[in-house]
C-alpha atoms as a PDB file:
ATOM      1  CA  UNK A   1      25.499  -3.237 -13.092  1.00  0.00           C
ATOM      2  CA  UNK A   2      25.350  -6.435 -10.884  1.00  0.00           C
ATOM      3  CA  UNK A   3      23.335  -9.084 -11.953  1.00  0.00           C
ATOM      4  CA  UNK A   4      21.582  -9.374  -8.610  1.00  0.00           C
ATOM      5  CA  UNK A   5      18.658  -7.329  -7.091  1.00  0.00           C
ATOM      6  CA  UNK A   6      21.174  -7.587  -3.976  1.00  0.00           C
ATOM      7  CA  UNK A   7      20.417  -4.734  -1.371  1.00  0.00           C
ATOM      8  CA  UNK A   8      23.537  -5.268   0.778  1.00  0.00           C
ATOM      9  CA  UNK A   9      24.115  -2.410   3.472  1.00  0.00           C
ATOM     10  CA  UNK A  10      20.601  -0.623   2.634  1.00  0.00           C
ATOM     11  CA  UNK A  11      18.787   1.199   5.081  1.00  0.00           C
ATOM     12  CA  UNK A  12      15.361   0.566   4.479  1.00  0.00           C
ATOM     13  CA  UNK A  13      12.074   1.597   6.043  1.00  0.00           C
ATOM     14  CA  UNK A  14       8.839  -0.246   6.191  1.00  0.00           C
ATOM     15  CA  UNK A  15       5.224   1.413   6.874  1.00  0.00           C
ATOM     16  CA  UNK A  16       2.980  -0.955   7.684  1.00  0.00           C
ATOM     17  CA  UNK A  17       5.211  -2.941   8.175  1.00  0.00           C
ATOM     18  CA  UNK A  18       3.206  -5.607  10.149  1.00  0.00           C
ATOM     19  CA  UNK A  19       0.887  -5.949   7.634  1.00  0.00           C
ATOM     20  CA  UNK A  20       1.032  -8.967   4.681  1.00  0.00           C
ATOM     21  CA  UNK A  21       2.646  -7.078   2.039  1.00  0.00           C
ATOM     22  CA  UNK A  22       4.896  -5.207   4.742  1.00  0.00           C
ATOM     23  CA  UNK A  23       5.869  -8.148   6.239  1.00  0.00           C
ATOM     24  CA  UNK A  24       6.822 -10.004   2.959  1.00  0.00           C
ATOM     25  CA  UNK A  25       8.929  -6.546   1.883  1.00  0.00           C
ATOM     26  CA  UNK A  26      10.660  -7.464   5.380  1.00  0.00           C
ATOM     27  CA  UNK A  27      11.584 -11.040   4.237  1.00  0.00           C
ATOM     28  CA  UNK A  28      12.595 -10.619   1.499  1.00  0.00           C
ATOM     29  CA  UNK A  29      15.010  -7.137   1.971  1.00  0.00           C
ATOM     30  CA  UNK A  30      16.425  -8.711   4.972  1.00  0.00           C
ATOM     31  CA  UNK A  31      17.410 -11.753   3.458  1.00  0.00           C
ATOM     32  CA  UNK A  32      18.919  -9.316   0.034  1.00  0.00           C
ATOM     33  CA  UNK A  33      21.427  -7.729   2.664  1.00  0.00           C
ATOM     34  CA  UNK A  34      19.158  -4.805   3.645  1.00  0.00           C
ATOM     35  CA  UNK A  35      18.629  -3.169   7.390  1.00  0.00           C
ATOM     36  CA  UNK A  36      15.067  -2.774   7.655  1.00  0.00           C
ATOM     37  CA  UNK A  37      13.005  -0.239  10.048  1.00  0.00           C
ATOM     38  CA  UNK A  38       9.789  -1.602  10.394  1.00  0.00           C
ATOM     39  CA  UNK A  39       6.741   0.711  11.485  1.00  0.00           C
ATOM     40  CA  UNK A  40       3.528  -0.167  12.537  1.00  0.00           C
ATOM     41  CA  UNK A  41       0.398   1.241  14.600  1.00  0.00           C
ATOM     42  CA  UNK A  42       0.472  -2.440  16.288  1.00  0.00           C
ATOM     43  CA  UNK A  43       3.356  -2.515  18.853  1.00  0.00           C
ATOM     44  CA  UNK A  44       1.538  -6.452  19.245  1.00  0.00           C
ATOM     45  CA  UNK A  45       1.935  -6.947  15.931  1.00  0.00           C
ATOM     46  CA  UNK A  46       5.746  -5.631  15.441  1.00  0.00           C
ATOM     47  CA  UNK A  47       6.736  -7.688  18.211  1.00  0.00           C
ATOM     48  CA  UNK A  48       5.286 -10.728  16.364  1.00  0.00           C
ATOM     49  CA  UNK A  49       7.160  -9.796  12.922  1.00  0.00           C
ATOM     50  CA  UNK A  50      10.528  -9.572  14.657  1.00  0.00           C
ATOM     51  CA  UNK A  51      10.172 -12.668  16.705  1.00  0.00           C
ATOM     52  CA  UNK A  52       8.808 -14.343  13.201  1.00  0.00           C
ATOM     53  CA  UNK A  53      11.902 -12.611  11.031  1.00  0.00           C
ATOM     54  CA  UNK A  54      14.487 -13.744  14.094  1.00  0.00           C
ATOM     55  CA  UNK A  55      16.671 -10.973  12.159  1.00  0.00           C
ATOM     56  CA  UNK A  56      18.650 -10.075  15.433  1.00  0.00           C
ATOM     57  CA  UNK A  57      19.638  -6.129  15.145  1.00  0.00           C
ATOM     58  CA  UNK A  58      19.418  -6.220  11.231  1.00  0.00           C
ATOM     59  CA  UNK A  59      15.548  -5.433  12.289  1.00  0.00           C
ATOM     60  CA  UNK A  60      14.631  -2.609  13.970  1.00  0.00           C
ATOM     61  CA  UNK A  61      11.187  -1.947  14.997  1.00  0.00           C
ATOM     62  CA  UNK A  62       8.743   1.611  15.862  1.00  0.00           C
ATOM     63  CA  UNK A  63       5.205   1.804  16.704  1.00  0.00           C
ATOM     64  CA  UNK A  64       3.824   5.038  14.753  1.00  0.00           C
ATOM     65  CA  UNK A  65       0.915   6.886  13.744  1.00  0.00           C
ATOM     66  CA  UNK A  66       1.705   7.713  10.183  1.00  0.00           C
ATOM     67  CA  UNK A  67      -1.379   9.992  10.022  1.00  0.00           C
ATOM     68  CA  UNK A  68       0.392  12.255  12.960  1.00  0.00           C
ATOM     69  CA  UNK A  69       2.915  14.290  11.955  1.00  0.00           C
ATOM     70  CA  UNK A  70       4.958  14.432  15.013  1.00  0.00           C
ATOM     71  CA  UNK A  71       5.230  10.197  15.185  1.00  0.00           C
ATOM     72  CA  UNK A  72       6.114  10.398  11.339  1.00  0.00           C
ATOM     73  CA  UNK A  73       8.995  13.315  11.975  1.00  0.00           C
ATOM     74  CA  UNK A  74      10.415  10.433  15.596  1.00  0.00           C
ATOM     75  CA  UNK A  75      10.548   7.405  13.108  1.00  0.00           C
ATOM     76  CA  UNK A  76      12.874   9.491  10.508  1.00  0.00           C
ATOM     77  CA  UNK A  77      14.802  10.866  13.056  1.00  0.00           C
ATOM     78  CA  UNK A  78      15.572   8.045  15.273  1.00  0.00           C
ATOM     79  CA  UNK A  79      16.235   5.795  11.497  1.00  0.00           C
ATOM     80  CA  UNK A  80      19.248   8.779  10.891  1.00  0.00           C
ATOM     81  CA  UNK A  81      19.739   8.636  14.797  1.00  0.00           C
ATOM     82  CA  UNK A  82      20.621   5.537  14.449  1.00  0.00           C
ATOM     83  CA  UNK A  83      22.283   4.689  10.725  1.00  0.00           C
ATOM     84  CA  UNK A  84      23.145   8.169   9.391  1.00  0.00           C
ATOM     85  CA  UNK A  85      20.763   7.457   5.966  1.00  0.00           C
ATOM     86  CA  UNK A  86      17.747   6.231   4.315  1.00  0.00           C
ATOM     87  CA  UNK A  87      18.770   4.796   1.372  1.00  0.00           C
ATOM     88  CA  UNK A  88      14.876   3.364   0.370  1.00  0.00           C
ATOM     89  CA  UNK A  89      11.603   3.948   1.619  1.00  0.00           C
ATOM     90  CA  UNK A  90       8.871   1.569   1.150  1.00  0.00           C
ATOM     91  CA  UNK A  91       5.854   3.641   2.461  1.00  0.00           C
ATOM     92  CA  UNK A  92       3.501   1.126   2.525  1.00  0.00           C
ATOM     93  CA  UNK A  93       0.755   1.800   5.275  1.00  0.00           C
ATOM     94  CA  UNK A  94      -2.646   1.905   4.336  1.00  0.00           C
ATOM     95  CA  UNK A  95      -6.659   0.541   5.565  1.00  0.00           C
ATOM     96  CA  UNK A  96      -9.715  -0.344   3.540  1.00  0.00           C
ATOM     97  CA  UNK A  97     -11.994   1.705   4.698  1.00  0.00           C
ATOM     98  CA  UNK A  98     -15.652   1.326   4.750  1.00  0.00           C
ATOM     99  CA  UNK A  99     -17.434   0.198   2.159  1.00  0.00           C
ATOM    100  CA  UNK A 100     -21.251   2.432   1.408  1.00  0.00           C
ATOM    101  CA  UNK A 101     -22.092   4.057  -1.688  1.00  0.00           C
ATOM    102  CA  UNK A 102     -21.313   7.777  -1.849  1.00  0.00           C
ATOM    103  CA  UNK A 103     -24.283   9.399   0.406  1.00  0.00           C
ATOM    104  CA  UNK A 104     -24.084   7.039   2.611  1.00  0.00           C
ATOM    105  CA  UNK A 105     -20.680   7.615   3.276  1.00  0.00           C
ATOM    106  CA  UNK A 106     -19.959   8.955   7.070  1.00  0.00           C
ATOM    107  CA  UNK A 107     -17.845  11.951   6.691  1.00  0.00           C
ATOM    108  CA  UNK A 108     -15.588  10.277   9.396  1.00  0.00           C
ATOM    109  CA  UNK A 109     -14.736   7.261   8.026  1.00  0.00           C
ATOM    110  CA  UNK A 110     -13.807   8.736   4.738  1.00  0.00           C
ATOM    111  CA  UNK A 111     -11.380  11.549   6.902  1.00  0.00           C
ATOM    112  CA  UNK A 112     -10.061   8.329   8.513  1.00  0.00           C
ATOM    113  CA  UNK A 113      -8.989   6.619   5.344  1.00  0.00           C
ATOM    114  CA  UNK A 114      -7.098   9.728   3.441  1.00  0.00           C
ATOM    115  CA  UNK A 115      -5.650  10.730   7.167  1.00  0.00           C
ATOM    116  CA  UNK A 116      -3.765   6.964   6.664  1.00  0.00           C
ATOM    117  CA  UNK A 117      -3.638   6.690   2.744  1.00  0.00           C
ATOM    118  CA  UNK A 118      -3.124   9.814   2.027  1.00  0.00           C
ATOM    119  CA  UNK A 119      -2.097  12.306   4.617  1.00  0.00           C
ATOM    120  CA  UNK A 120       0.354   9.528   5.941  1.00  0.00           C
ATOM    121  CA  UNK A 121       2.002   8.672   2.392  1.00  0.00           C
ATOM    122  CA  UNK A 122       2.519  12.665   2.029  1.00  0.00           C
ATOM    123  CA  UNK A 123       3.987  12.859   5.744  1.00  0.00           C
ATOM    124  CA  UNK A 124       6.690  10.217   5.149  1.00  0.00           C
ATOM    125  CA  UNK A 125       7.693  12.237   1.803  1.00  0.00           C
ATOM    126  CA  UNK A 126       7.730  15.262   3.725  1.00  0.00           C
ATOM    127  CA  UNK A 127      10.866  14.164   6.373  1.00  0.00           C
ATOM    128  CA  UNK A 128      12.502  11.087   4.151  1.00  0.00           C
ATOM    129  CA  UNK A 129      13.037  13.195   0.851  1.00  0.00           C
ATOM    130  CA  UNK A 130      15.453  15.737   3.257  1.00  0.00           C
ATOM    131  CA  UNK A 131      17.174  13.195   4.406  1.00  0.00           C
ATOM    132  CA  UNK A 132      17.434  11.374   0.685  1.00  0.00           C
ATOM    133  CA  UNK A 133      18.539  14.814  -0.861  1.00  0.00           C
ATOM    134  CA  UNK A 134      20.962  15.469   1.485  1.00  0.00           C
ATOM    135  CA  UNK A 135      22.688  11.972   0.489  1.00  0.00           C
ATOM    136  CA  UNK A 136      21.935  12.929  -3.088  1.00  0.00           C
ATOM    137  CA  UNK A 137      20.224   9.832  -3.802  1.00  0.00           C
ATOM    138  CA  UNK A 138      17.212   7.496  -2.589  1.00  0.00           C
ATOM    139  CA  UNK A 139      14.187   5.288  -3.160  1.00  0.00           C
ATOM    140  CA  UNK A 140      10.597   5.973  -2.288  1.00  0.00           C
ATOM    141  CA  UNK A 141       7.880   3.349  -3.241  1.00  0.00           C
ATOM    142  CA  UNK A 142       4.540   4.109  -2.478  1.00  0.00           C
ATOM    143  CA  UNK A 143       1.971   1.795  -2.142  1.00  0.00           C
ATOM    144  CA  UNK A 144      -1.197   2.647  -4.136  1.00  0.00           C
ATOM    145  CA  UNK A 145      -3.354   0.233  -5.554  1.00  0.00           C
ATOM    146  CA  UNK A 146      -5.641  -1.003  -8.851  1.00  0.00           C
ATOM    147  CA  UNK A 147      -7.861   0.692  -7.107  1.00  0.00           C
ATOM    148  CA  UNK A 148      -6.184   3.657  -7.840  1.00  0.00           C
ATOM    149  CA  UNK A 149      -6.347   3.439 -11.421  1.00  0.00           C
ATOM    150  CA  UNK A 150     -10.132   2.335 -11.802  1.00  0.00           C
ATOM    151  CA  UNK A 151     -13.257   3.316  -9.932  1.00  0.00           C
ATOM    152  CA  UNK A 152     -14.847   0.798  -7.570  1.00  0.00           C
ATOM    153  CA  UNK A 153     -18.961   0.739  -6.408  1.00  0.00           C
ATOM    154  CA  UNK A 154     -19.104   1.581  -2.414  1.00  0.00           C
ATOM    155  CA  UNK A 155     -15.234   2.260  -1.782  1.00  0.00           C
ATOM    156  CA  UNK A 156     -14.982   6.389  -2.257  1.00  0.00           C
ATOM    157  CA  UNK A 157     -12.214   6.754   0.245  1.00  0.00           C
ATOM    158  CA  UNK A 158     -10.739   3.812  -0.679  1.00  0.00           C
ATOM    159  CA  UNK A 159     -10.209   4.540  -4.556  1.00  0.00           C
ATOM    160  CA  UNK A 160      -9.548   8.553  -3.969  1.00  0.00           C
ATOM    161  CA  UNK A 161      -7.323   7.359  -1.232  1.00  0.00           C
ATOM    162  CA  UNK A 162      -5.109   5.519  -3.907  1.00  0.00           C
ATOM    163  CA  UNK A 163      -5.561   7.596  -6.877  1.00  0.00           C
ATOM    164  CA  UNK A 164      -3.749  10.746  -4.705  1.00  0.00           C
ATOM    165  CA  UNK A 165      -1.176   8.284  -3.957  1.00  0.00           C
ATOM    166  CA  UNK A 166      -0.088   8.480  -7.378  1.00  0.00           C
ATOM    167  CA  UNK A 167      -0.896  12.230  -7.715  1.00  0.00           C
ATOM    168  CA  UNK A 168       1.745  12.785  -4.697  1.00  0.00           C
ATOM    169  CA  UNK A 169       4.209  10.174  -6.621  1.00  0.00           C
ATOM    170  CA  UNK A 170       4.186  11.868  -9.495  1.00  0.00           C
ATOM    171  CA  UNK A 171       5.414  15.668  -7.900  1.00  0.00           C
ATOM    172  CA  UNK A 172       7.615  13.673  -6.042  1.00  0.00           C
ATOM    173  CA  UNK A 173       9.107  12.025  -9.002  1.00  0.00           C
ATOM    174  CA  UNK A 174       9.648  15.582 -11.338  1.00  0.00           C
ATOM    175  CA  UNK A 175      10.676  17.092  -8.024  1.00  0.00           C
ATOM    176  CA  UNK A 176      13.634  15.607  -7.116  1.00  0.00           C
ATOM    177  CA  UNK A 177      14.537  13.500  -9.593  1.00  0.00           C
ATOM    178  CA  UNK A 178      17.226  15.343 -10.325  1.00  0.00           C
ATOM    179  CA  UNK A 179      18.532  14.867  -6.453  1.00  0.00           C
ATOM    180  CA  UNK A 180      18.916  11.781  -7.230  1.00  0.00           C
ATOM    181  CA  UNK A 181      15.517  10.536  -5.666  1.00  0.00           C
ATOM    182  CA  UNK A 182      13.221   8.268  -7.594  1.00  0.00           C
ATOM    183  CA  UNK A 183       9.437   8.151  -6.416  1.00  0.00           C
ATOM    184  CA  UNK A 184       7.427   5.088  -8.057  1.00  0.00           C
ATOM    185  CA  UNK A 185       4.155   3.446  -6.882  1.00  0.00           C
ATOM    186  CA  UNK A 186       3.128  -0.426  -6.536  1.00  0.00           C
ATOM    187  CA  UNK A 187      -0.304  -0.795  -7.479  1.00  0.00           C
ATOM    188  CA  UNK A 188      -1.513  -4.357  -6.468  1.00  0.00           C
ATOM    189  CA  UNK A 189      -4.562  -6.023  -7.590  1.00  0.00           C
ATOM    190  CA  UNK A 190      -6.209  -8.436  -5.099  1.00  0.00           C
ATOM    191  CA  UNK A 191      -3.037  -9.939  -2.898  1.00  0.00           C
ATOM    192  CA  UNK A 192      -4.115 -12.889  -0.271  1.00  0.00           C
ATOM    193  CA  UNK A 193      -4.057 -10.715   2.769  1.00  0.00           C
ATOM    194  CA  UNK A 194      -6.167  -9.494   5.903  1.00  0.00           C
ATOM    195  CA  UNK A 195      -7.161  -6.573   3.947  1.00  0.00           C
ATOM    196  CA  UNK A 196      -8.603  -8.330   0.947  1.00  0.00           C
ATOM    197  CA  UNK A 197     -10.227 -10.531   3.130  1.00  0.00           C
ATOM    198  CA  UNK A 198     -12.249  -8.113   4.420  1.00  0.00           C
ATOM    199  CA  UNK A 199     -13.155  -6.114   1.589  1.00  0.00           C
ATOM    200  CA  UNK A 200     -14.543  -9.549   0.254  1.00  0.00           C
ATOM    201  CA  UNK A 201     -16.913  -9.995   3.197  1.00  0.00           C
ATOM    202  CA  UNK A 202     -18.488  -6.474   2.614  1.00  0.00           C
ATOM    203  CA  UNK A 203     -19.031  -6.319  -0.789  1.00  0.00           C
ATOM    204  CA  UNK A 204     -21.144  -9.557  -0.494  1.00  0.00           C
ATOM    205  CA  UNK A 205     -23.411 -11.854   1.509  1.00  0.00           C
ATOM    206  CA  UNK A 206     -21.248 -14.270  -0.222  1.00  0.00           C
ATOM    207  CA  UNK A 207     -17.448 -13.882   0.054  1.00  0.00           C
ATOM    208  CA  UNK A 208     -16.483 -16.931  -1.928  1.00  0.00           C
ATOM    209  CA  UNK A 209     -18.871 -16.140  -4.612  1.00  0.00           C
ATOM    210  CA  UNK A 210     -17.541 -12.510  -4.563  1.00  0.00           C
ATOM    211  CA  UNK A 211     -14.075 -13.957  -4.489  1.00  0.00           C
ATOM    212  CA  UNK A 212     -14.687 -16.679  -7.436  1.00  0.00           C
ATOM    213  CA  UNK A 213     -15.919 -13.933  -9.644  1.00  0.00           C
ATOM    214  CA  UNK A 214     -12.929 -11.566  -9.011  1.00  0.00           C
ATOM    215  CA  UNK A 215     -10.001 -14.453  -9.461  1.00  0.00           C
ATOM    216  CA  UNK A 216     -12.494 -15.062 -13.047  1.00  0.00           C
ATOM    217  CA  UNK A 217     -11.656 -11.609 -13.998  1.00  0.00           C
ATOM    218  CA  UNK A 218      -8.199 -12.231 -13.416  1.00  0.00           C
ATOM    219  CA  UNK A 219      -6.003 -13.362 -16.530  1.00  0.00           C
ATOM    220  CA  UNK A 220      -3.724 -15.624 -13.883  1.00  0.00           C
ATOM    221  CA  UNK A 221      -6.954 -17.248 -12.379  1.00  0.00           C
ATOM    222  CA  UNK A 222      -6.254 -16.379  -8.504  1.00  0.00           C
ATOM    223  CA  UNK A 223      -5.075 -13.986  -6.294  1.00  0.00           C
ATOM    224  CA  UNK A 224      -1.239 -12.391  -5.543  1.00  0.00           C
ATOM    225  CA  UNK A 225       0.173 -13.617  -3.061  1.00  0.00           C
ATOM    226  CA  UNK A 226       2.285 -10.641  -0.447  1.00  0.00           C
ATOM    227  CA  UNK A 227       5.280 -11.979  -1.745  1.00  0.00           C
ATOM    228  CA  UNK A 228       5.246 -11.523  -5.261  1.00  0.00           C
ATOM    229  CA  UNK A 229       4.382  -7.663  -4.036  1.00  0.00           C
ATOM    230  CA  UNK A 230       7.491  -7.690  -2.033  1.00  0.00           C
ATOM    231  CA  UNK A 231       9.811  -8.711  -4.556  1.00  0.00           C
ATOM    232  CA  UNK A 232       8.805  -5.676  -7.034  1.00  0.00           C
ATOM    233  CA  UNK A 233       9.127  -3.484  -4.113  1.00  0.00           C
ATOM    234  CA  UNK A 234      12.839  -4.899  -3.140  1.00  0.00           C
ATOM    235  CA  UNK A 235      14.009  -4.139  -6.793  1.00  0.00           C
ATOM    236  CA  UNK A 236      12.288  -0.848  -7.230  1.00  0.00           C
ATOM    237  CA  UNK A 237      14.829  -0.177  -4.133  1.00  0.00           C
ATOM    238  CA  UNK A 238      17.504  -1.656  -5.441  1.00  0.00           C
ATOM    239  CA  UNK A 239      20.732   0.049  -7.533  1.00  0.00           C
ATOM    240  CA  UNK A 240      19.082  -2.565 -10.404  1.00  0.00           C
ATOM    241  CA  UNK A 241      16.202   0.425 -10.854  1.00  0.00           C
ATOM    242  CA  UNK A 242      18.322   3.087 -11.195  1.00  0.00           C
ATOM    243  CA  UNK A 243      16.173   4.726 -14.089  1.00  0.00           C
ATOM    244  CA  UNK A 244      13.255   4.051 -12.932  1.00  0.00           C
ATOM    245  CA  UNK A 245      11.335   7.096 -11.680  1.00  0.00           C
ATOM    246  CA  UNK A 246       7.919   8.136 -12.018  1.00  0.00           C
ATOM    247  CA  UNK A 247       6.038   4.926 -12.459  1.00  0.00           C
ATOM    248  CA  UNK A 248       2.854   3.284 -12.056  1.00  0.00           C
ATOM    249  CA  UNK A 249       3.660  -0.563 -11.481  1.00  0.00           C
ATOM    250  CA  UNK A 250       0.910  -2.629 -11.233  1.00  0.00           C
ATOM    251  CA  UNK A 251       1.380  -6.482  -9.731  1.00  0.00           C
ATOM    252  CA  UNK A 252      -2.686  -7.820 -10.892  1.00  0.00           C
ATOM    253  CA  UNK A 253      -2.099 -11.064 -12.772  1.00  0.00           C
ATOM    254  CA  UNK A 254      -3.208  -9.035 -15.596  1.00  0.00           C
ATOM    255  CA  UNK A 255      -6.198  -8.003 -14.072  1.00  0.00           C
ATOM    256  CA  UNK A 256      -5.947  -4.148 -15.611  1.00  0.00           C
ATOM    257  CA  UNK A 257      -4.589  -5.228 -19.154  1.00  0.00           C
ATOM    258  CA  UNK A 258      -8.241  -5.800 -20.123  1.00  0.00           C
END
């Protein structure tokens, strides 16, 4: 076994991509060795990354839907269109959400956030796994969230959102495990990001005060940063995680030890 988390010659696609955790798995897998395929909604926001990541044709990008299952099936294809494989899978997209408690919930908006979080996560399994089991070997880490593993006041879609990320991890895992495929989720607590952000505005009048009290619950006193997300995500994909399969790895400071 090497000694590095190295990822030299990996083919490696981002969801999200654009986002602060997706962007940070970008970083840091380019500069392992990887070839990254980053996917976004935000063609804007792609074009940023790869004028930010200056990673020449070691970065490819696609704008995609990851809720429609015909832009899913074109990102897959044109990834083994262009490099054969897909040797890891970081499947990463995901929104907030609304927050309201439970009967005040608008049918819509809670559709809205399992058609990303859910319906999206289950789409990218559908056409990578083919592609991993025909290779006889692969990565998939989905992101979930602390959220999936505890309930939260006013975030329904939100928390069921993540909770069947895990659900669809864990078929995934005793599927096709033995093909060589290993399925594991990332379940961050709060990370500084967009997202958090604005989950910390609508929970409360006060967001700092909302904020202070969340970083007190926190055995590491603050907030992840996208980074230290990234870098589990990078080894999870990595030959260094070969027997890991079927895992719930949460990156909280600590925050569900308690």
């Amino acid at each position: 076994m090497s000694d590095t988390n190295r990822l030299d010659g990996k083919i490696i696609i981002i969801t999200g991509a654009a986002g602060a955790i997706g962007a940070a798995a970008a970083r840091v897998m380019l500069a392992r060795g990887a070839t990254v395929v980053a996917v976004d909604y935000s063609a804007d926001a792609l074009a940023k990354l790869a004028k930010e990541l200056g990673a020449g044709d070691k970065l490819v990008t696609l704008t995609a839907d990851v809720s429609d299952e015909a832009a899913v099936k074109a990102y897959v294809d044109e990834t083994v269109k262009r490099f054969g494989r897909i040797d890891a899978f970081f499947n990463n997209a995901g929104i907030e959400g609304e927050t309201h408690p439970i009967p005040d919930y608008p049918l819509a908006a809670f559709q809205k956030v399992l058609a990303v979080n859910v319906v999206g996560v289950f789409l990218g399994m559908k056409y990578v796994i083919p592609v991993m089991a025909k290779a006889g070997k692969g990565s998939i880490i989905n992101t979930s969230s602390v959220a999936g593993l505890s309930g939260s006041p006013n975030m329904v879609a939100y928390n069921t959102s993540k909770h069947a990320v895990i659900g669809l991890m864990r078929v995934a895992a005793v599927e096709w495990g033995a093909k060589g495929i290993r399925v594991n989720t990332i379940n961050p607590g709060p990370i500084e990001s967009r997202m958090m952000d604005s989950l910390d505005s609508t929970r409360a009048a006060n967001a700092d005060a909302i904020r202070k009290a969340t970083e007190a619950a926190i055995p590491a006193g603050r907030y992840g940063k996208p980074e230290e997300v990234a870098a589990l995500a990078a080894f999870l994909a990595s030959d260094n995680a070969s027997y890991i399969n079927g895992g719930i790895h949460t990156v909280d400071g600590g925050l569900t030890a308690g």
